[in-house]
Protein backbone atom coordinates (compact mmCIF):
# COMPACT_ATOMS: atom_id res chain seq x y z
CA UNK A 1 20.83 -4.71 -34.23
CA UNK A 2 19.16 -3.33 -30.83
CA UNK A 3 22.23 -3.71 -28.75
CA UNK A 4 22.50 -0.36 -27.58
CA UNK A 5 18.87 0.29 -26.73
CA UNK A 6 16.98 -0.01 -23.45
CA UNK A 7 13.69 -1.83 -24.41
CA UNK A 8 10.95 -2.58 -22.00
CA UNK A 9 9.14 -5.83 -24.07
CA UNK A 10 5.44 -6.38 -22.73
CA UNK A 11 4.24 -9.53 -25.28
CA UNK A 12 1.20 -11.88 -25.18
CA UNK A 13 -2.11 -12.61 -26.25
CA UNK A 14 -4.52 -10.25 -27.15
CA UNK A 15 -7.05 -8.93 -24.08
CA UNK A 16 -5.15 -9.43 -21.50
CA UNK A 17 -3.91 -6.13 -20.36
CA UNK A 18 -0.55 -5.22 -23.01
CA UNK A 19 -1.13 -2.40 -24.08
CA UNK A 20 -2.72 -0.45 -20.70
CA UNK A 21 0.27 -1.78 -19.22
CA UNK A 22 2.75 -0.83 -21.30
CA UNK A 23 1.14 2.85 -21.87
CA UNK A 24 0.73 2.92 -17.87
CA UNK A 25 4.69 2.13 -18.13
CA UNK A 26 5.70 4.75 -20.43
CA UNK A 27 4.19 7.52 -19.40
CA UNK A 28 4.85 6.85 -15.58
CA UNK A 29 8.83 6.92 -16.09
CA UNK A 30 9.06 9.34 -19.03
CA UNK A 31 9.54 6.51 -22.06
CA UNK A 32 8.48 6.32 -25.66
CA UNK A 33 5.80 3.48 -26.52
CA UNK A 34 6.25 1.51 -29.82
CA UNK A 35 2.84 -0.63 -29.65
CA UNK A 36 3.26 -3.03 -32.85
CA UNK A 37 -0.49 -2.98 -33.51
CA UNK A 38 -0.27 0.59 -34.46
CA UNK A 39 2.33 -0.21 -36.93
CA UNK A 40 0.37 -3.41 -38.38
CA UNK A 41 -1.79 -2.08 -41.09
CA UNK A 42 1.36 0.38 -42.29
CA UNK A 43 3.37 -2.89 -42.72
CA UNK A 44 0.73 -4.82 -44.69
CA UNK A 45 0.99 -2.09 -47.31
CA UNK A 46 5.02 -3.69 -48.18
CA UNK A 47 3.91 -7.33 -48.62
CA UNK A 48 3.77 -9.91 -51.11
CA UNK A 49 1.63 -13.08 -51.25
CA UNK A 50 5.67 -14.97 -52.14
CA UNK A 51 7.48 -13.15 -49.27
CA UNK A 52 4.79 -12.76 -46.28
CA UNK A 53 1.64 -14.99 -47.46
CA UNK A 54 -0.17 -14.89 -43.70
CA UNK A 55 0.17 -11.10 -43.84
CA UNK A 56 -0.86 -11.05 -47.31
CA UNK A 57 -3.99 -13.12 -46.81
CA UNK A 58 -5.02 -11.09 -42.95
CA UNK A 59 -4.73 -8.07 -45.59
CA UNK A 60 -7.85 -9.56 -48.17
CA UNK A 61 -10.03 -11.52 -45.46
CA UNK A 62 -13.21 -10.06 -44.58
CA UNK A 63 -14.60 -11.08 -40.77
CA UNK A 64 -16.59 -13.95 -42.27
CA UNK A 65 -13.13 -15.63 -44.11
CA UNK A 66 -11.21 -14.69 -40.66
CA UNK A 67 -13.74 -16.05 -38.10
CA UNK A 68 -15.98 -18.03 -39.28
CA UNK A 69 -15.98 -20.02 -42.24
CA UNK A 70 -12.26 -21.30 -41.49
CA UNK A 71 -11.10 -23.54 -38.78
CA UNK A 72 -9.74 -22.96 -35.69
CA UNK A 73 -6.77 -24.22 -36.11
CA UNK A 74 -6.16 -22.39 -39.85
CA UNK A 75 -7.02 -19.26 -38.25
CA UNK A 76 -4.20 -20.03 -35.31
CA UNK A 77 -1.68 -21.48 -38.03
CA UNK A 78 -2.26 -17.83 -40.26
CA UNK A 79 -2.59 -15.79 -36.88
CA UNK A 80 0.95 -17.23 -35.46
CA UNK A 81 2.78 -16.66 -38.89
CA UNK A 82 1.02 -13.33 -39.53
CA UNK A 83 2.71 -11.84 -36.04
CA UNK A 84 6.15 -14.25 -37.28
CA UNK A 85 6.38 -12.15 -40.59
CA UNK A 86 5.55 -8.97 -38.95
CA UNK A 87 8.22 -9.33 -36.29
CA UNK A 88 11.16 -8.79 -39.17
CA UNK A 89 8.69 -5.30 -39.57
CA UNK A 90 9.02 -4.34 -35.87
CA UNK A 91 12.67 -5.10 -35.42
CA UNK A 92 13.50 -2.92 -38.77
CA UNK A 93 11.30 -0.04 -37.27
CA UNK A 94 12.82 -0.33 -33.66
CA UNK A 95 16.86 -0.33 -35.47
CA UNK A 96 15.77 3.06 -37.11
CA UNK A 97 15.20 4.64 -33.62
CA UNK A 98 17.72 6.74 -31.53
CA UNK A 99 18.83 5.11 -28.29
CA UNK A 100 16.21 6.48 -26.51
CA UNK A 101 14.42 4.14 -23.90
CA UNK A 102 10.82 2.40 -25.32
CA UNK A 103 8.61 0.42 -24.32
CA UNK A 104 7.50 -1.95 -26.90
CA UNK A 105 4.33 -4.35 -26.56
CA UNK A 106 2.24 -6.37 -28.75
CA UNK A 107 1.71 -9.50 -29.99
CA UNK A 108 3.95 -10.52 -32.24
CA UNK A 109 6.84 -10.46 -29.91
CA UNK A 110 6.71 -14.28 -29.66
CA UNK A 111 9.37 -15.85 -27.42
CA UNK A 112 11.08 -17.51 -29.68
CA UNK A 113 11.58 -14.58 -32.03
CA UNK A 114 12.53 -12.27 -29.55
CA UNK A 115 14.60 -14.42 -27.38
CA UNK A 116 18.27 -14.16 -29.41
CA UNK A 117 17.68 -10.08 -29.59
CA UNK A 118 17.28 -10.51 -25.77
CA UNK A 119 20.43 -8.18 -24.72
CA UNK A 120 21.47 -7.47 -21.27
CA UNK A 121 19.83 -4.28 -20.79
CA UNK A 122 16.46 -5.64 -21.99
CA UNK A 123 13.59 -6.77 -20.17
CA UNK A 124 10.67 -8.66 -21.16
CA UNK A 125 7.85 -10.02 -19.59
CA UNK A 126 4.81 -12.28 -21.15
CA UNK A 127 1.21 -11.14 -20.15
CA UNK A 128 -1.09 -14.69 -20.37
CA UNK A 129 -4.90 -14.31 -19.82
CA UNK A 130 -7.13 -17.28 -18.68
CA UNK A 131 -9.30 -17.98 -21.35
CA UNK A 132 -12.25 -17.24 -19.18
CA UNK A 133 -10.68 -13.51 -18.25
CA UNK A 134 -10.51 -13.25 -22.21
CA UNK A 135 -13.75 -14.16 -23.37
CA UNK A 136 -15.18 -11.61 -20.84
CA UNK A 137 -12.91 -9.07 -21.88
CA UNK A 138 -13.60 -9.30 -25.35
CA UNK A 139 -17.25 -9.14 -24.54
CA UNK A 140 -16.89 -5.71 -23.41
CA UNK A 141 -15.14 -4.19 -26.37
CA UNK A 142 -17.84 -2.26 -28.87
CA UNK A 143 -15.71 -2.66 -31.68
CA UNK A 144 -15.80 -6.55 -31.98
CA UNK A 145 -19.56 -6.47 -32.09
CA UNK A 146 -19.52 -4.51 -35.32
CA UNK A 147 -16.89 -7.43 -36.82
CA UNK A 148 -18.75 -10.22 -35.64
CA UNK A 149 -22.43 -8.62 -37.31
CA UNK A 150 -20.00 -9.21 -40.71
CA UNK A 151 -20.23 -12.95 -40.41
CA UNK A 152 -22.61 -15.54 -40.85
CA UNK A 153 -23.35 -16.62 -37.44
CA UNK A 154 -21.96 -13.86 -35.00
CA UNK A 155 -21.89 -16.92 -31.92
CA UNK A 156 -19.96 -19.67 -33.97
CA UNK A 157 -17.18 -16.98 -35.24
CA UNK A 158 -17.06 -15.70 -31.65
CA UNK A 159 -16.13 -19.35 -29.82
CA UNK A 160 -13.94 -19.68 -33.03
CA UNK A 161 -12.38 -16.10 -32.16
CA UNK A 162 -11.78 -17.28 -28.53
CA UNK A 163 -10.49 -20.30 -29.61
CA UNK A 164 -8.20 -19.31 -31.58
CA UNK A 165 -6.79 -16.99 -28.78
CA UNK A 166 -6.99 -19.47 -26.27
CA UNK A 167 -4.49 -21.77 -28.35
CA UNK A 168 -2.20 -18.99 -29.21
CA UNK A 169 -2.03 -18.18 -25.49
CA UNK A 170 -1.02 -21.75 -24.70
CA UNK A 171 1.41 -21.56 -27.33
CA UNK A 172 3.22 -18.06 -25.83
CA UNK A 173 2.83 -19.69 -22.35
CA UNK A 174 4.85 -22.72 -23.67
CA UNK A 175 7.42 -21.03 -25.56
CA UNK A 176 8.64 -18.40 -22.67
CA UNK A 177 8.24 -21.44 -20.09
CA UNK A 178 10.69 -23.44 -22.43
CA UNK A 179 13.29 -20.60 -22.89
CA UNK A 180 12.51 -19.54 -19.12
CA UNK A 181 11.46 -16.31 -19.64
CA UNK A 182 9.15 -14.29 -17.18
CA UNK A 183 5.27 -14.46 -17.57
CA UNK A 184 1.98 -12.93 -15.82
CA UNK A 185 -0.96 -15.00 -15.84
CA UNK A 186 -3.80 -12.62 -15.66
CA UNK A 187 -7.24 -13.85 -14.25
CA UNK A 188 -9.13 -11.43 -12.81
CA UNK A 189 -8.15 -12.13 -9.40
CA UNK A 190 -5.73 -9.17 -9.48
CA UNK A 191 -6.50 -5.44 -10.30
CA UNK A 192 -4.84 -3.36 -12.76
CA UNK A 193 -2.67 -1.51 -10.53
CA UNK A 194 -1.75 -4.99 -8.58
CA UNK A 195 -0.54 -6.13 -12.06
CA UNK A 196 1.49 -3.12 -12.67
CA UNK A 197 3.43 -3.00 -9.79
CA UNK A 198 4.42 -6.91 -10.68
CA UNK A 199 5.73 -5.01 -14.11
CA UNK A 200 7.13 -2.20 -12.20
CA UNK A 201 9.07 -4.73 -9.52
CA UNK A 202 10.13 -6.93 -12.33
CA UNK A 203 11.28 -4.31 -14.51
CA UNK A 204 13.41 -2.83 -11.69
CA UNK A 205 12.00 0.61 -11.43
């Protein structure tokens, strides 16, 4: 379906650098940027509970239902399939496209999914945070305060929150290391610009 397109695939877990990255990537060598959050809330408008259900139900949960009164492991099971039903959305979009070059990050371009589309002219690389280097970079986003002040107990839902990514980064992490594809553990102990001349380097440009 993508076989004649030159994609640039930055995946991962959330807060961890994707989509500076990838927008530092695009505009640097002239490329167009598909970022699959920006496409999310467009695709929840063409789902049914029967053929997406995870989509369905991140479409009618308020932040109290998403963070707090669930467990951490419901929210990860509902997170992972969420991004696995969306992924049939992004593919669909990126098949309409001309064979212009893109970068596309996000995600729900889990390894698994994305590995048999994998075609020679592709690259892809994994961006993993430390769960530490998450948690403080969620702290410093304004707009998760205003979600969190929706719950019950702001503190619980956030450790839920973090859980919840934590686990889904382990479970990227073990994916690409199982299919041996290329990932970036991010930490802090690198800047920005250290980390995008790894993508640069890997990418070949």
């Amino acid at each position: 379906m993508l076989r004649n397109q030159v994609i640039y695939w930055i995946g991962g877990s959330a807060c961890a650098g994707k989509s500076t990255l990838a927008r530092m990537y695009a505009e640097k060598h002239g490329l167009e940027l598909y970022s699959c959050d920006e496409h999310f809330d467009r695709h929840l408008k063409d789902v049914s509970i029967n053929e997406y259900p995870a989509m369905h139900k991140v479409s009618t949960m308020n932040p109290n239902e998403a963070f707090y009164t669930r467990e951490v492991q419901e929210q990860l099971c509902v997170y992972i399939q969420s991004f696995v039903e969306d992924f049939s959305f992004v593919i669909k979009d990126l098949a309409k496209r001309t064979d212009t070059p893109v970068v596309v990050e996000g995600n729900q371009l889990i390894p698994s999914l994305l590995a048999p589309d994998l075609k020679e002219h592709h690259k892809a690389v994994w961006i993993i945070p430390t769960e530490q280097f998450q948690r403080e970079q969620y702290s410093k986003r304004v707009w998760i305060q205003g979600i969190l002040q929706n719950t019950e107990n702001p503190t619980v839902a956030f450790n839920k929150w973090m859980s919840r990514d934590a686990l889904f980064s382990e479970f990227i992490q073990k994916e690409a290391s199982e299919l041996h594809l290329n990932v970036l553990k991010v930490d802090g102990s690198k800047t920005l610009q250290e980390n995008f001349e790894y993508i640069e380097n890997y990418f070949g440009t």
